[in-house]
PDB file of N, CA and C in Angstrom:
ATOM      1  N   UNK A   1     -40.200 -39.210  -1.588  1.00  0.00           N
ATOM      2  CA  UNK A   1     -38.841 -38.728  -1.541  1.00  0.00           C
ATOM      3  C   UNK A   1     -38.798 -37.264  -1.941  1.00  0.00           C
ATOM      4  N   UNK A   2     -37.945 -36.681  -1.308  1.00  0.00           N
ATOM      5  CA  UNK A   2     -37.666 -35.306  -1.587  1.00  0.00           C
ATOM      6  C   UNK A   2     -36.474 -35.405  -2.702  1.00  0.00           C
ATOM      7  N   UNK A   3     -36.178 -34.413  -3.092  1.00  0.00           N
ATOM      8  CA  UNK A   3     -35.335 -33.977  -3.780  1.00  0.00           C
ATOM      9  C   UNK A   3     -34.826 -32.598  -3.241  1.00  0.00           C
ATOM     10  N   UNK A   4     -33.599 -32.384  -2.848  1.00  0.00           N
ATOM     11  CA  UNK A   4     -33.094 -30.678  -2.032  1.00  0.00           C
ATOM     12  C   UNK A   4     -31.994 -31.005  -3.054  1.00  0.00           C
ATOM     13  N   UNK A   5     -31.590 -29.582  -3.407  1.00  0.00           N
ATOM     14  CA  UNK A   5     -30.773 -28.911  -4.801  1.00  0.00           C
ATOM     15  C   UNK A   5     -29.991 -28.066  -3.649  1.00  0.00           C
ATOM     16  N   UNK A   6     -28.480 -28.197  -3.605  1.00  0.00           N
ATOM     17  CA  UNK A   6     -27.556 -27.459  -3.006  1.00  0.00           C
ATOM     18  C   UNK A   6     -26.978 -26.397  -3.595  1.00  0.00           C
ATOM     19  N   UNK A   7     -26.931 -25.320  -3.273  1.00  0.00           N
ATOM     20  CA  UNK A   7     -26.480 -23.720  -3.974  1.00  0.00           C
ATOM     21  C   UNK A   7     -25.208 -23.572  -3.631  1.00  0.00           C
ATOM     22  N   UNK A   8     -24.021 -23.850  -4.113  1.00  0.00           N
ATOM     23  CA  UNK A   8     -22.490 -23.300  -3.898  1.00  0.00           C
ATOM     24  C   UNK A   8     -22.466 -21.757  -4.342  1.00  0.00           C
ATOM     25  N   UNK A   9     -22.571 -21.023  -3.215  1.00  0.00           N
ATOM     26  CA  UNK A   9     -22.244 -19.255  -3.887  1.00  0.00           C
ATOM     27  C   UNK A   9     -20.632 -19.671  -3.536  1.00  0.00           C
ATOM     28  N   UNK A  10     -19.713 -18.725  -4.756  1.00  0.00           N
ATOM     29  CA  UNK A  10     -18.467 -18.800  -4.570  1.00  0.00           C
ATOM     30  C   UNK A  10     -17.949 -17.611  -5.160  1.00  0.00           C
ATOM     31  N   UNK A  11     -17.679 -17.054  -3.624  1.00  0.00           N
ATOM     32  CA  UNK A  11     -17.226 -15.935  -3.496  1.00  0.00           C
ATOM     33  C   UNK A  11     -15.907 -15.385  -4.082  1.00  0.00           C
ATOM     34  N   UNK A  12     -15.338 -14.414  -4.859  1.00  0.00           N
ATOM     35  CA  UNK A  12     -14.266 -14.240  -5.412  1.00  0.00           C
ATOM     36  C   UNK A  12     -14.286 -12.624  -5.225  1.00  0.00           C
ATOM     37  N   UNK A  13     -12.909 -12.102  -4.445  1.00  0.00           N
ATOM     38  CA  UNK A  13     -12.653 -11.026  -4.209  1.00  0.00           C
ATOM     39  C   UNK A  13     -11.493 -10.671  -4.516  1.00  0.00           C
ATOM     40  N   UNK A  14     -12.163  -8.874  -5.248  1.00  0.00           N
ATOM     41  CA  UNK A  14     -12.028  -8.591  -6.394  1.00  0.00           C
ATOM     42  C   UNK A  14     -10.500  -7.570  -5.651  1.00  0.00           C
ATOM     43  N   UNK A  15      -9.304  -7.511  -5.905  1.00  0.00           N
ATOM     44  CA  UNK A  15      -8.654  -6.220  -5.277  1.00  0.00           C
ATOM     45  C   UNK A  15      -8.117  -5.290  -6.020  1.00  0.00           C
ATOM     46  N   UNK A  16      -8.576  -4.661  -5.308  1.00  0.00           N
ATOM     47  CA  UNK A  16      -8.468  -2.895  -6.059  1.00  0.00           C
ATOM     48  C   UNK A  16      -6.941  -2.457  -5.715  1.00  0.00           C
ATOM     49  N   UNK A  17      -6.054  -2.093  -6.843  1.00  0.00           N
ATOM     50  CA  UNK A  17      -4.617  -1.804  -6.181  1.00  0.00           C
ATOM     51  C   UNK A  17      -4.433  -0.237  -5.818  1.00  0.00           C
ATOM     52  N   UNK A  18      -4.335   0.094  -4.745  1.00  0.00           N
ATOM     53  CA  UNK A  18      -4.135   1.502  -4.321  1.00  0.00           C
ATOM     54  C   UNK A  18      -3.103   1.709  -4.951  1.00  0.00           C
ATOM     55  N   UNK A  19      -3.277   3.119  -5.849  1.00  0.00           N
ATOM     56  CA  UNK A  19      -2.107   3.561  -6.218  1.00  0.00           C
ATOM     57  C   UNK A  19      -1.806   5.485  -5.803  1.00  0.00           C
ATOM     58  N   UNK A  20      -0.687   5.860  -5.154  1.00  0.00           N
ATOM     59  CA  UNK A  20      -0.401   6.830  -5.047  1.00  0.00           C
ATOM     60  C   UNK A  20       0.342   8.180  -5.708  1.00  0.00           C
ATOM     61  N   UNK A  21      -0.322   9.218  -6.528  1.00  0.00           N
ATOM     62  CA  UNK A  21       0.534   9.754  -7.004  1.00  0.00           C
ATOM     63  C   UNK A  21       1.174  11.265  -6.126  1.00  0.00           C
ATOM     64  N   UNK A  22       2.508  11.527  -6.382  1.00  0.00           N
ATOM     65  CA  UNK A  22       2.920  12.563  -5.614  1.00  0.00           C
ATOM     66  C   UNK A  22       3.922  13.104  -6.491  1.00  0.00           C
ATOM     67  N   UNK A  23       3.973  14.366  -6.183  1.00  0.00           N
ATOM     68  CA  UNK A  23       4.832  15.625  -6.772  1.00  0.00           C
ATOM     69  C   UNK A  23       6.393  16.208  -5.059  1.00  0.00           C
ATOM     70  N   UNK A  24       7.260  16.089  -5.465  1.00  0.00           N
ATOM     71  CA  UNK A  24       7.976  16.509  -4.387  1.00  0.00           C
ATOM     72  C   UNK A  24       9.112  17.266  -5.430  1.00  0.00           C
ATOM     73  N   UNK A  25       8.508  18.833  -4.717  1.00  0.00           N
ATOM     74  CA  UNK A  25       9.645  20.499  -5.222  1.00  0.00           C
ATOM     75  C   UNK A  25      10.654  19.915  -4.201  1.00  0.00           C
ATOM     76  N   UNK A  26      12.173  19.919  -4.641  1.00  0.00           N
ATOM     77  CA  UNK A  26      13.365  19.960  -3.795  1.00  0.00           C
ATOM     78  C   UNK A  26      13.468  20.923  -3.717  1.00  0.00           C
ATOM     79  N   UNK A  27      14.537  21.792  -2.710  1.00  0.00           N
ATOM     80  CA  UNK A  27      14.925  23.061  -2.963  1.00  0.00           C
ATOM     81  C   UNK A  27      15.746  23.800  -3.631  1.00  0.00           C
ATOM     82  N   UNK A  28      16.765  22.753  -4.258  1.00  0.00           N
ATOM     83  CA  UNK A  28      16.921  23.587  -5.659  1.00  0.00           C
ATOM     84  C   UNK A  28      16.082  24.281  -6.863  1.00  0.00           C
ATOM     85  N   UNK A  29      14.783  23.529  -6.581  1.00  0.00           N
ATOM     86  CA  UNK A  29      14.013  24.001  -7.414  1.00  0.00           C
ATOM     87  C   UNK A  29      13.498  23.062  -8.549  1.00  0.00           C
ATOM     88  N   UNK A  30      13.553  21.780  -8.156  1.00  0.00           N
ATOM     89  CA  UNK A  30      13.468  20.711  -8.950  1.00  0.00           C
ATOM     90  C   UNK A  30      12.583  19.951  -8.852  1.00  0.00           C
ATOM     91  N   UNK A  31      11.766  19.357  -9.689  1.00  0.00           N
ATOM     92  CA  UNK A  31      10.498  19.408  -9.273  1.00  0.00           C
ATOM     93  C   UNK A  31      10.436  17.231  -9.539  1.00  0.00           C
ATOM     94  N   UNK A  32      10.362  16.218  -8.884  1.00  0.00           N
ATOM     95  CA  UNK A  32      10.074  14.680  -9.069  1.00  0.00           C
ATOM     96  C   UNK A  32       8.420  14.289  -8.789  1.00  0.00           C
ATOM     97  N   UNK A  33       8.050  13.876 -10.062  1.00  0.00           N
ATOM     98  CA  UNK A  33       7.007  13.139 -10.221  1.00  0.00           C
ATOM     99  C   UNK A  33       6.629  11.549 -10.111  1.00  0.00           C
ATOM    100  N   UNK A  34       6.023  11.033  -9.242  1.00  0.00           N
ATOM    101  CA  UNK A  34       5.924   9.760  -9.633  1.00  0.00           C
ATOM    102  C   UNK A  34       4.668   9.127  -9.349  1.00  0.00           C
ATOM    103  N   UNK A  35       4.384   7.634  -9.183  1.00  0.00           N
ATOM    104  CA  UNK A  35       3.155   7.181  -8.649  1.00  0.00           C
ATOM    105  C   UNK A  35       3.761   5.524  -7.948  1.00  0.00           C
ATOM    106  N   UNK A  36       3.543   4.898  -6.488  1.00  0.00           N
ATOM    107  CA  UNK A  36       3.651   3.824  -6.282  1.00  0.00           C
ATOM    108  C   UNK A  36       2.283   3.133  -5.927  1.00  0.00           C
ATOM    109  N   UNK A  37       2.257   1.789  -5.338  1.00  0.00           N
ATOM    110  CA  UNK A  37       1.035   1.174  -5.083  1.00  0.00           C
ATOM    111  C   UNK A  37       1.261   1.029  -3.359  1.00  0.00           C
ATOM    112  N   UNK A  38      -0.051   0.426  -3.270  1.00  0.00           N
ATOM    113  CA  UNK A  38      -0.125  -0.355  -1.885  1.00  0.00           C
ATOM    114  C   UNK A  38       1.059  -1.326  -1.908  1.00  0.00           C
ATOM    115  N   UNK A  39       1.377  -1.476  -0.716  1.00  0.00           N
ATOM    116  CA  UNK A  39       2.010  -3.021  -0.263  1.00  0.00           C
ATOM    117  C   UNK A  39       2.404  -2.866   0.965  1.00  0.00           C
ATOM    118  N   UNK A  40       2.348  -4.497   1.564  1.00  0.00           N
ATOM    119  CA  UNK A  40       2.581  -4.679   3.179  1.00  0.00           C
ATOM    120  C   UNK A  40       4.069  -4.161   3.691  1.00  0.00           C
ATOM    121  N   UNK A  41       4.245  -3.976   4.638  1.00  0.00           N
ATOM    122  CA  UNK A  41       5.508  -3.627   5.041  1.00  0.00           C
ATOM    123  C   UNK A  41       6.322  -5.160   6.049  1.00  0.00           C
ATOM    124  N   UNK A  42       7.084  -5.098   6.832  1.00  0.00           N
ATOM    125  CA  UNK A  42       7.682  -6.036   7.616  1.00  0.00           C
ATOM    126  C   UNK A  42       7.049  -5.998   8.923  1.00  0.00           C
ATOM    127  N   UNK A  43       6.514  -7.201   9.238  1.00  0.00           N
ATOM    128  CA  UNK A  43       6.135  -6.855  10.502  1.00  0.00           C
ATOM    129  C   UNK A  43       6.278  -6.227  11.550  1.00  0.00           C
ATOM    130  N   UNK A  44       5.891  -5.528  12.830  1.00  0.00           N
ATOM    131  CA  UNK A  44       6.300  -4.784  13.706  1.00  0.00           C
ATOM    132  C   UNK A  44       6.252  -5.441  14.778  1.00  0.00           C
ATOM    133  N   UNK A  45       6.477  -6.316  15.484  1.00  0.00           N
ATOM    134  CA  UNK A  45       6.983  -7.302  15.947  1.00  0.00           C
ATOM    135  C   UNK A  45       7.104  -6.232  17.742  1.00  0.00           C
ATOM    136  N   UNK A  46       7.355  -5.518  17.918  1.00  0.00           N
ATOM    137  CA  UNK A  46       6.566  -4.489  18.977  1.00  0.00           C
ATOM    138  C   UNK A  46       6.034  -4.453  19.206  1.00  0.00           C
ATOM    139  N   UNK A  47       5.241  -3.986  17.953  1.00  0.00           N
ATOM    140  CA  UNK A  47       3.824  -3.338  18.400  1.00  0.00           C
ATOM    141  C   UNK A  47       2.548  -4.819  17.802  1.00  0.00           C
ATOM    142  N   UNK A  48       2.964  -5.799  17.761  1.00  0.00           N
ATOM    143  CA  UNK A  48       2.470  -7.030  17.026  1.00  0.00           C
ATOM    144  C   UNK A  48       1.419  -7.104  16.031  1.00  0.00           C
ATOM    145  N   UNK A  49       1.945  -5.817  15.151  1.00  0.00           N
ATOM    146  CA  UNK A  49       0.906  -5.376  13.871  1.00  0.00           C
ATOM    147  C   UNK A  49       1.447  -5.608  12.376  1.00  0.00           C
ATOM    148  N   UNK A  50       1.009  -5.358  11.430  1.00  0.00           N
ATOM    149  CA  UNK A  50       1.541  -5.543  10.221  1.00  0.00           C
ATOM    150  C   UNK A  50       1.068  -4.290   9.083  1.00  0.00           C
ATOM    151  N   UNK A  51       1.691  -3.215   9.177  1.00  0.00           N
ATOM    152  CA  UNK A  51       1.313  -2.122   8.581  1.00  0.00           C
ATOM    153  C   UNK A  51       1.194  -2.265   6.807  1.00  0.00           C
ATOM    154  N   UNK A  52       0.428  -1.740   6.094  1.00  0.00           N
ATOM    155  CA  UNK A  52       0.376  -1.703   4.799  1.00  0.00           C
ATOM    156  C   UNK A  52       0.442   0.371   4.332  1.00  0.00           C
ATOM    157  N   UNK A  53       1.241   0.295   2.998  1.00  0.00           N
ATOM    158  CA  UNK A  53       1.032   1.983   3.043  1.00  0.00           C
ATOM    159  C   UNK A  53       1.964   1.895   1.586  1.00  0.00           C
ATOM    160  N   UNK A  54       2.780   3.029   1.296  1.00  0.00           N
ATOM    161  CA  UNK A  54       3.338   3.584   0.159  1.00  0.00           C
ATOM    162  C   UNK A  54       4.979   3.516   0.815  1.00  0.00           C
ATOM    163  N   UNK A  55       5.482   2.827  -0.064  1.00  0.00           N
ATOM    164  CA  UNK A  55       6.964   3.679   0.144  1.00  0.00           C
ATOM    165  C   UNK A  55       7.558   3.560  -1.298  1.00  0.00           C
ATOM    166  N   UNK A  56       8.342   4.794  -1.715  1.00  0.00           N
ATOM    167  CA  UNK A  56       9.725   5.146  -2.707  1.00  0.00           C
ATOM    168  C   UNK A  56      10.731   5.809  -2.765  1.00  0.00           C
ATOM    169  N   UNK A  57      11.332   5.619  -3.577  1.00  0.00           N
ATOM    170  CA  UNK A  57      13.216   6.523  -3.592  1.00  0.00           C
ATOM    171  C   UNK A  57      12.704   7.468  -4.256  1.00  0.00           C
ATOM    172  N   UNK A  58      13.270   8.540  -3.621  1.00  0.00           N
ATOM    173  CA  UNK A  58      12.909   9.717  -4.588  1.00  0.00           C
ATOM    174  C   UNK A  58      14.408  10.037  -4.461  1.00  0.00           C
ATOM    175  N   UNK A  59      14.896  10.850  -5.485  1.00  0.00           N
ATOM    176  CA  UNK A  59      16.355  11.333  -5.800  1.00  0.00           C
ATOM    177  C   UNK A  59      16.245  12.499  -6.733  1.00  0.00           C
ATOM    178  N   UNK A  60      17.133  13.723  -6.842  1.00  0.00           N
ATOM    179  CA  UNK A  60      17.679  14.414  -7.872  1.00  0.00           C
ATOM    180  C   UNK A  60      18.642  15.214  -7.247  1.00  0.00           C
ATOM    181  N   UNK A  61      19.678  15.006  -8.167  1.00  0.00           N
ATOM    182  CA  UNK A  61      21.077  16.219  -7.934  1.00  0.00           C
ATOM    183  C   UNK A  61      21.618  15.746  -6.433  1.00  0.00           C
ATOM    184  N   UNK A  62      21.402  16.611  -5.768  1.00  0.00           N
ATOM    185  CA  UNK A  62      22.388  16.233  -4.700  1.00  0.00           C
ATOM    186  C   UNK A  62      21.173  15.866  -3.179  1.00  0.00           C
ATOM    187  N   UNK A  63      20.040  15.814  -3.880  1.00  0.00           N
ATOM    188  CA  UNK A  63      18.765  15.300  -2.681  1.00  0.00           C
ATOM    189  C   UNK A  63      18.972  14.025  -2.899  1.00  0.00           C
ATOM    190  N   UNK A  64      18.222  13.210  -1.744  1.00  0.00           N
ATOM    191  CA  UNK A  64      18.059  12.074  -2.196  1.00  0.00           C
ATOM    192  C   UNK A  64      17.400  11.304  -0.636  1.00  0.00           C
ATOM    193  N   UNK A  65      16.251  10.619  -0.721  1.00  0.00           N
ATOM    194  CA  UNK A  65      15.380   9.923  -0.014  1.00  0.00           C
ATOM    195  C   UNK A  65      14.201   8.868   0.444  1.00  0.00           C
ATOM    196  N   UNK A  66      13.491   8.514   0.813  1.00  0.00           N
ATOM    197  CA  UNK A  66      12.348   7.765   1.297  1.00  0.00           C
ATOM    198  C   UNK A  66      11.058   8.224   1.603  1.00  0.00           C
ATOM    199  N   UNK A  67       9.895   8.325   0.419  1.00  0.00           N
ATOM    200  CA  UNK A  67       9.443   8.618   0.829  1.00  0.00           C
ATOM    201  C   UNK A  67       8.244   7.453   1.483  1.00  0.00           C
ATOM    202  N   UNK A  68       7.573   7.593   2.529  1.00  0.00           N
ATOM    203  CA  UNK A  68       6.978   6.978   3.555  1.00  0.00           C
ATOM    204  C   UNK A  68       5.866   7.013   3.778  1.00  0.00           C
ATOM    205  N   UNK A  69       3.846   6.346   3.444  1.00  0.00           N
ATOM    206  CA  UNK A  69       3.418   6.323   4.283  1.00  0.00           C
ATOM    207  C   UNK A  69       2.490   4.993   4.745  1.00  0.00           C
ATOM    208  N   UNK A  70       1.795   5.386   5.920  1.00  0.00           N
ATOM    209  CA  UNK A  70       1.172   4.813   6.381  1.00  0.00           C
ATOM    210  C   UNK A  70      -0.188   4.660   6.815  1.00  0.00           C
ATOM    211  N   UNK A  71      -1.102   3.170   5.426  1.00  0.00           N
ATOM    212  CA  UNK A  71      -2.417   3.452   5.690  1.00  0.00           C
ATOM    213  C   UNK A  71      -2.512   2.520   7.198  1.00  0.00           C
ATOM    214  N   UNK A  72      -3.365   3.509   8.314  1.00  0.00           N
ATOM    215  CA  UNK A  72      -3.104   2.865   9.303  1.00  0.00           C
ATOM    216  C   UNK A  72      -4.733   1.686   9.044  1.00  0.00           C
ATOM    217  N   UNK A  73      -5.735   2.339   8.447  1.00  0.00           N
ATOM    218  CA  UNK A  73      -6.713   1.627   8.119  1.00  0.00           C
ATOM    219  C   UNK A  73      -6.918  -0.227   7.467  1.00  0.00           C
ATOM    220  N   UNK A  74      -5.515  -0.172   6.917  1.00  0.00           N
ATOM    221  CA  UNK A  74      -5.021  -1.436   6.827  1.00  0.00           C
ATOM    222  C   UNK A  74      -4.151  -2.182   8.009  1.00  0.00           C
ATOM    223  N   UNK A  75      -3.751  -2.188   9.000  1.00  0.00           N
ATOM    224  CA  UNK A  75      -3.399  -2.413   9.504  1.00  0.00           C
ATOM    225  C   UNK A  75      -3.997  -3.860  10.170  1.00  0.00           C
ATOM    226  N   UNK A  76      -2.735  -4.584  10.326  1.00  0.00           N
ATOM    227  CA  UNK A  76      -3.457  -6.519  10.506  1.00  0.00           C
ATOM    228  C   UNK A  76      -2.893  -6.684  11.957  1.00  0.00           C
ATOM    229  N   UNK A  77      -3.539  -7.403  13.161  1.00  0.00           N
ATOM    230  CA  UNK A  77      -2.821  -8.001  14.234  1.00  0.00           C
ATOM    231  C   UNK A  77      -1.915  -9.091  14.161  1.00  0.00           C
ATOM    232  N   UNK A  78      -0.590  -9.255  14.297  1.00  0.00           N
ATOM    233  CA  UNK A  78       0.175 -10.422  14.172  1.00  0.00           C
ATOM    234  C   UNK A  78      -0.687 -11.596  14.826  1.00  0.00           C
TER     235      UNK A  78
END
């Protein structure tokens, strides 16, 4: 009789959270600091993809907006 010994490798993956930091001068002269992470967006249902990237509110005084991007390197097929 033999004896065979079974090896379970069990894989566990590890994720690294992208985080983004950015500086945006308004033109008053005002200067917003911040930092966001990765995260998925809503599907695109068009283009039948699923984009991942950065988005935040940026605001001061009388500015005020979205800022937006897009890692296209993440990008998933619906």
């Amino acid at each position: 009789m033999s004896t065979k010994k079974s090896v379970v490798e069990k894989v566990v993956e590890v994720k690294k959270e992208s985080v983004l930091k950015f500086v945006v001068t308004f033109p008053d002269g005002t200067i917003s600091e911040g930092t966001t992470t990765l995260r998925k967006f809503n599907p695109n249902i068009k283009n039948g993809v699923v984009n991942s990237g950065f988005q935040v509110k940026i605001a001061s005084g009388s500015y005020s907006g979205s800022l937006m991007i897009i890692d296209y390197l993440m990008q998933e097929k619906i």
